[in-house]
Protein backbone atom coordinates (compact mmCIF):
# COMPACT_ATOMS: atom_id res chain seq x y z
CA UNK A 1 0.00 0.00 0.00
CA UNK A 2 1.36 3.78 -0.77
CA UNK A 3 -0.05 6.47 0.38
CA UNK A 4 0.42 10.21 -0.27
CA UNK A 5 0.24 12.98 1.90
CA UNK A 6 0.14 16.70 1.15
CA UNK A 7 0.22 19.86 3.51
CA UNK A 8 -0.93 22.57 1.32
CA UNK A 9 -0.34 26.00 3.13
CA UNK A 10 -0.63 29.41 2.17
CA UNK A 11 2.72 29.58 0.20
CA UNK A 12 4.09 26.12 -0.16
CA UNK A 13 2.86 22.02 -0.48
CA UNK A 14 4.93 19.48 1.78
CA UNK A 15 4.58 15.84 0.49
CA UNK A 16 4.99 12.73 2.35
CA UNK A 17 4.37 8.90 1.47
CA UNK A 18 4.09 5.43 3.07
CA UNK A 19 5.36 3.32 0.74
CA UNK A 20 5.46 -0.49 2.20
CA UNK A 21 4.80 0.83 5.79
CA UNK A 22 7.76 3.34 5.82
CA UNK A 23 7.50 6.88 5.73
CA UNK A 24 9.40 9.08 3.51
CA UNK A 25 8.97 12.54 3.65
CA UNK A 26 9.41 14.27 -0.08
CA UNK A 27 10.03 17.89 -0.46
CA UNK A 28 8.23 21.21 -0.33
CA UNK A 29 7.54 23.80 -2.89
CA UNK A 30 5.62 26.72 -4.31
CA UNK A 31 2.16 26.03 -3.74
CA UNK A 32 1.89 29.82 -6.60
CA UNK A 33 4.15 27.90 -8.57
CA UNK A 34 2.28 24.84 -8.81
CA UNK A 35 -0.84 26.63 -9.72
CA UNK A 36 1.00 28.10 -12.99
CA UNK A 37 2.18 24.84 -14.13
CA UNK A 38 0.10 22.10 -12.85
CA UNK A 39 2.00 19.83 -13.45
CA UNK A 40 0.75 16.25 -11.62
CA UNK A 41 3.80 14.55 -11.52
CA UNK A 42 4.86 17.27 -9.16
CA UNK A 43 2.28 16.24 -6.78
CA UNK A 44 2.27 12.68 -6.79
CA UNK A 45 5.64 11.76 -8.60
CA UNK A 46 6.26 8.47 -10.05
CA UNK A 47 4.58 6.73 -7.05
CA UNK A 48 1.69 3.97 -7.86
CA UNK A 49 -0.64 5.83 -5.39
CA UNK A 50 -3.43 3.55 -3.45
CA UNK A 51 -5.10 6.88 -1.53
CA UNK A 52 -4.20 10.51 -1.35
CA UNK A 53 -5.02 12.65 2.01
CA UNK A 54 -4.91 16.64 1.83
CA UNK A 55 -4.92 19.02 4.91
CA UNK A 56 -5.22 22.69 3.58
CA UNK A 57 -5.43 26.47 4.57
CA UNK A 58 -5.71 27.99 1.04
CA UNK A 59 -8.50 29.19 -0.89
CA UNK A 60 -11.14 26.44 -1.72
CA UNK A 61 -10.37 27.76 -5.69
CA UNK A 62 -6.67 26.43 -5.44
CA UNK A 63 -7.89 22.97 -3.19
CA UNK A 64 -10.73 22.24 -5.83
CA UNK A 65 -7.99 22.75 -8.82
CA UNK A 66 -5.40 20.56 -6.83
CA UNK A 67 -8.37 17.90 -6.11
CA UNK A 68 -9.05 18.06 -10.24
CA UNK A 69 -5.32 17.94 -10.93
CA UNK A 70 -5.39 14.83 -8.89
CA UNK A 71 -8.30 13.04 -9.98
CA UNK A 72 -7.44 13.16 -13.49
CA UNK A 73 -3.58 12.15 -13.59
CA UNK A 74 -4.56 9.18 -10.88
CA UNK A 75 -8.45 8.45 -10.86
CA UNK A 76 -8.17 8.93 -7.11
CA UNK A 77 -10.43 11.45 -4.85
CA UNK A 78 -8.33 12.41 -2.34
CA UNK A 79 -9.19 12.81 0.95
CA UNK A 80 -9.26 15.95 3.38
CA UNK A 81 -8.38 15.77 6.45
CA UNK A 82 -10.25 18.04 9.08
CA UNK A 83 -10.34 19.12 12.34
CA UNK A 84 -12.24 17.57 14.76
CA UNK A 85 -13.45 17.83 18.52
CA UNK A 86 -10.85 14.47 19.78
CA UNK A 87 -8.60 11.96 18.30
CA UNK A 88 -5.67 10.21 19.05
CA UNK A 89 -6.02 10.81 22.37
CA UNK A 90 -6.13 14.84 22.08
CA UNK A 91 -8.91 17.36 22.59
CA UNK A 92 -9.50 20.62 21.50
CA UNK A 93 -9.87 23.28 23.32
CA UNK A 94 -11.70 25.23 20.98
CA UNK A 95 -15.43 26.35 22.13
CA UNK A 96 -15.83 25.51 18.14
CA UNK A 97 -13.41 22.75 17.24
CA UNK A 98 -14.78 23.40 13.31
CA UNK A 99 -13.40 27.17 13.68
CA UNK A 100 -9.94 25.58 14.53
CA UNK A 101 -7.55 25.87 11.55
CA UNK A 102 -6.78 22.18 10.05
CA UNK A 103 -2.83 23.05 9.89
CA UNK A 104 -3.24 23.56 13.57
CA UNK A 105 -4.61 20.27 14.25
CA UNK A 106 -3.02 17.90 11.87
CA UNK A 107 0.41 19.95 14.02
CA UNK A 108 -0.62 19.14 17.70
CA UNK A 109 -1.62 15.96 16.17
CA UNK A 110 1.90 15.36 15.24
CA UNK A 111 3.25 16.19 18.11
CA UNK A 112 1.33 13.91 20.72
CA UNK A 113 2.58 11.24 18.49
CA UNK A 114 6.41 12.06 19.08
CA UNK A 115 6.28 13.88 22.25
CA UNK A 116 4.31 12.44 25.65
CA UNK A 117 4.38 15.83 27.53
CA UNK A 118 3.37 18.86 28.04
CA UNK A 119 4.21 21.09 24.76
CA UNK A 120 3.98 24.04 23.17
CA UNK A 121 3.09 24.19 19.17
CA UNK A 122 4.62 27.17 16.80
CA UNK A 123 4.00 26.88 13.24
CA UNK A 124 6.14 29.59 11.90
CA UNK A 125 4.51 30.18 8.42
CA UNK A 126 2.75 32.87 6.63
CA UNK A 127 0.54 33.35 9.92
CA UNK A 128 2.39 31.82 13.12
CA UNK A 129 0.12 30.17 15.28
CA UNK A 130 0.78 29.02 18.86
CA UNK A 131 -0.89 26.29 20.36
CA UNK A 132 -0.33 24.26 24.02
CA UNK A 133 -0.98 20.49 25.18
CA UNK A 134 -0.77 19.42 28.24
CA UNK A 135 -2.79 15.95 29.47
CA UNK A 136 -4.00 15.07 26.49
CA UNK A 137 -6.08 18.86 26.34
CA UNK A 138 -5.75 21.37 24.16
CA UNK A 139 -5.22 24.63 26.11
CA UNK A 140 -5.45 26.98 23.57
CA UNK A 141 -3.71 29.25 21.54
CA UNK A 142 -2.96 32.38 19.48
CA UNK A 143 -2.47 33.97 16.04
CA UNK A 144 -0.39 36.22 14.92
CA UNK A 145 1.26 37.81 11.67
CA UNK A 146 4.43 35.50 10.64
CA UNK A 147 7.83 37.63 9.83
CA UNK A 148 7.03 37.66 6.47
CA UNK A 149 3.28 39.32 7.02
CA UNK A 150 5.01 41.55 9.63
CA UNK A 151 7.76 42.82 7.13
CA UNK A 152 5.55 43.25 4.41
CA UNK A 153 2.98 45.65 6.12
CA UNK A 154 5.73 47.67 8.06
CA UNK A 155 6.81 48.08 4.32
CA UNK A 156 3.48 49.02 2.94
CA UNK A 157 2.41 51.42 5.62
CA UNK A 158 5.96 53.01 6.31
CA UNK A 159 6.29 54.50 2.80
CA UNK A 160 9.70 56.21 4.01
CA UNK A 161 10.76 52.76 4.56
CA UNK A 162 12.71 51.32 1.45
CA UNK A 163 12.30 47.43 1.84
CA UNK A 164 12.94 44.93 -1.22
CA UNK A 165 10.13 41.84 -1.60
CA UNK A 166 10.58 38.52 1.01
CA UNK A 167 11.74 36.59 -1.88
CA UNK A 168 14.65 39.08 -2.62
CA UNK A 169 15.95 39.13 1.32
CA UNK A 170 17.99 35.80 1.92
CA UNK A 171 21.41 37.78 1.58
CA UNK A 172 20.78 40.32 3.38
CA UNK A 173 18.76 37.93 6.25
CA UNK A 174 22.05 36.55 7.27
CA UNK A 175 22.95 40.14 8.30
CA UNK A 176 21.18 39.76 11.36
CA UNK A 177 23.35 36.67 12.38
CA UNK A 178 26.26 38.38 12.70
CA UNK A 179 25.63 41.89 14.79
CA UNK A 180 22.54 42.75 17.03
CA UNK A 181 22.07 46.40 15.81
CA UNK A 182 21.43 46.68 11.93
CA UNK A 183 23.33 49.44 9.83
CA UNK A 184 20.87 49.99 7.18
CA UNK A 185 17.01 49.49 6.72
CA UNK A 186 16.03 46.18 5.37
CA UNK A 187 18.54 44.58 7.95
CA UNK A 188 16.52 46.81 10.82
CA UNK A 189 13.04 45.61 9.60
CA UNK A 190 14.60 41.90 9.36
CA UNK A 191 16.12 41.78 12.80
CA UNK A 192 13.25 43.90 14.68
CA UNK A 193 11.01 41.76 13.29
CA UNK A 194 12.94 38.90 14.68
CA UNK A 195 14.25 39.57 17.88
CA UNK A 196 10.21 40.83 18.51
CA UNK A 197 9.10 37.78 17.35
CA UNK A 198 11.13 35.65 19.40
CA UNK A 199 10.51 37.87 22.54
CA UNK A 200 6.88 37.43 21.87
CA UNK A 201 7.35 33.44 21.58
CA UNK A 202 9.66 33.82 25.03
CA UNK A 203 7.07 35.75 26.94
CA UNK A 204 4.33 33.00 25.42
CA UNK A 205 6.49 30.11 26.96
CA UNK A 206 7.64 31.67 30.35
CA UNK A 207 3.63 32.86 31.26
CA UNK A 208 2.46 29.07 30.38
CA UNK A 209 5.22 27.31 32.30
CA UNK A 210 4.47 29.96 35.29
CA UNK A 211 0.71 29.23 35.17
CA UNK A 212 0.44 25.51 35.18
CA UNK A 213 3.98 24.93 36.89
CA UNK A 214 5.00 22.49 34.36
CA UNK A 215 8.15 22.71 31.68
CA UNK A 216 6.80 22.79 28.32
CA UNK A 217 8.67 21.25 25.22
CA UNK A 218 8.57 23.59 22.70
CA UNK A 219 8.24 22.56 18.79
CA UNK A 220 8.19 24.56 16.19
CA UNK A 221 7.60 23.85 12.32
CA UNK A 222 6.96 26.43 9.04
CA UNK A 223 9.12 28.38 6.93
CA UNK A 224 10.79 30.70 10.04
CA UNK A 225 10.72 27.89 12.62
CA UNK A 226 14.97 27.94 12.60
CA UNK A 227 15.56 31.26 12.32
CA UNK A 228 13.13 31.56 15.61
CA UNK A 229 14.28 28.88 17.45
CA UNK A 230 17.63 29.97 17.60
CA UNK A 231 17.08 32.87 19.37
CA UNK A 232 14.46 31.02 22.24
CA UNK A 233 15.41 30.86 25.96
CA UNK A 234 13.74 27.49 25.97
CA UNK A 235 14.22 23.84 24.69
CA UNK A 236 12.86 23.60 21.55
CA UNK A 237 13.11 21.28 18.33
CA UNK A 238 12.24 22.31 14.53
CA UNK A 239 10.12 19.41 12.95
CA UNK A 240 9.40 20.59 9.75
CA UNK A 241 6.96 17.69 8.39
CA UNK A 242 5.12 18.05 11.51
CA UNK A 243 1.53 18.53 9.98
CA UNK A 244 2.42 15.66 7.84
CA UNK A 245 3.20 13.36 11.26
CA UNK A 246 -0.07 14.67 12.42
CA UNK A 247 -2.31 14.03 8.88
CA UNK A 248 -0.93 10.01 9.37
CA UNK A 249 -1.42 10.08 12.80
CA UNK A 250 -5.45 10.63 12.10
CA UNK A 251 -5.02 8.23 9.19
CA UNK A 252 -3.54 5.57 11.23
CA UNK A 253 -7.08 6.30 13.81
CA UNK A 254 -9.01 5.82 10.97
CA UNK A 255 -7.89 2.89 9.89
CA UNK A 256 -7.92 1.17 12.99
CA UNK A 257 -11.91 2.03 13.56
């Protein structure tokens, strides 16, 4: 049996397959990219696919013409994989479990399967989200603007701030590795975006562990999870097929019912 699973965000698609019970996790690319070319093989490669499983956060125009790009280079309907109000041994603690984002799911998911204790969820992406577990429960969590979303509105409502487009920045990024205090603008956006980012995720971590006088683990998976991590007071680990441990956790559930 080989199955094929994709984490379709708001910029990128992660791929994973079991293929004869082992996992192998594939690559990630331009989810805009994709779009332009459509090109099928770059979903499901040269794999003999038995079933297909899809978490998503992007616009139900660009899931429906990923679902048709499927369905007619393999015959198969994939599935999509949703929130929901307990599995695996997790519940949400959403008053609305359907008004909790799928990505942030199909991520705690994945980490009650590697981790059994208390821990702390940043997805690093577009948005970040933050989300904590501790006993099985769901305590929670918040959203806020990623670096990238951050960076790009400073830009757009600063207009005596000169700042080239996120795509354009991974020179001048590794500025901020080298000296705390930036000589020249884009470095300044990149590293106070950063270091406020990180202080943010500190602050999130050190209130938690105060409140419920426990040590949380702290994972963290997305585009910006390393360049985060890095600067965190706190244990932490960047997993960054995470949703994709979580989407095969539910499987696995399913299966087993």
């Amino acid at each position: 049996m080989t199955k094929l699973f994709l984490d379709i965000g708001n910029t990128r698609i992660k791929r994973a397959v079991i293929d004869n019970n082992q996992y192998h996790y594939l690559d990630a690319f331009s989810i805009e990219e994709f779009l332009v070319e459509s090109d099928p093989k770059r979903l499901v490669g040269e794999y003999k696919l038995d079933s297909i499983y899809i978490t998503s956060v992007t616009s139900l125009d660009n899931l429906e013409h990923i679902k048709s790009v499927i369905q007619q280079a393999c015959g198969i309907f994939p599935i999509v994989l949703t929130s929901q109000k307990s599995n695996c041994g997790l519940t949400t603690g959403y008053d609305d479990f359907h008004k909790l984002g799928d990505d942030r799911w199909m991520a705690m998911q994945g980490a009650i399967g590697l981790f059994k204790q208390p821990v702390i969820i940043v997805s690093a992406g577009t948005a970040m989200t933050v989300d904590a577990i501790l006993d099985g429960k769901h305590l929670g969590g918040f959203i806020v603007p990623g670096l990238t979303s951050l960076r790009a509105a400073l830009a757009s409502d600063t207009a005596a701030l000169s700042f080239t487009k996120p795509t354009e920045l991974k020179e001048s990024e590794t500025a901020v590795d080298h000296s705390l205090l930036a000589s020249n603008t884009e470095s300044a956006i990149l590293g106070g975006t950063l270091y406020m980012t990180a202080a943010f995720l500190n602050t999130i971590v050190k209130d938690l562990n105060s409140q419920v006088e426990t040590l949380f683990k702290v994972v963290m998976t997305g585009g910006n999870a390393s360049k985060l991590c890095s600067l965190l007071d706190y244990e932490c680990e960047v997993i960054p097929d995470l949703i994709l441990h979580g989407m095969i956790n539910i499987e696995e559930s399913v299966k087993k019912v």
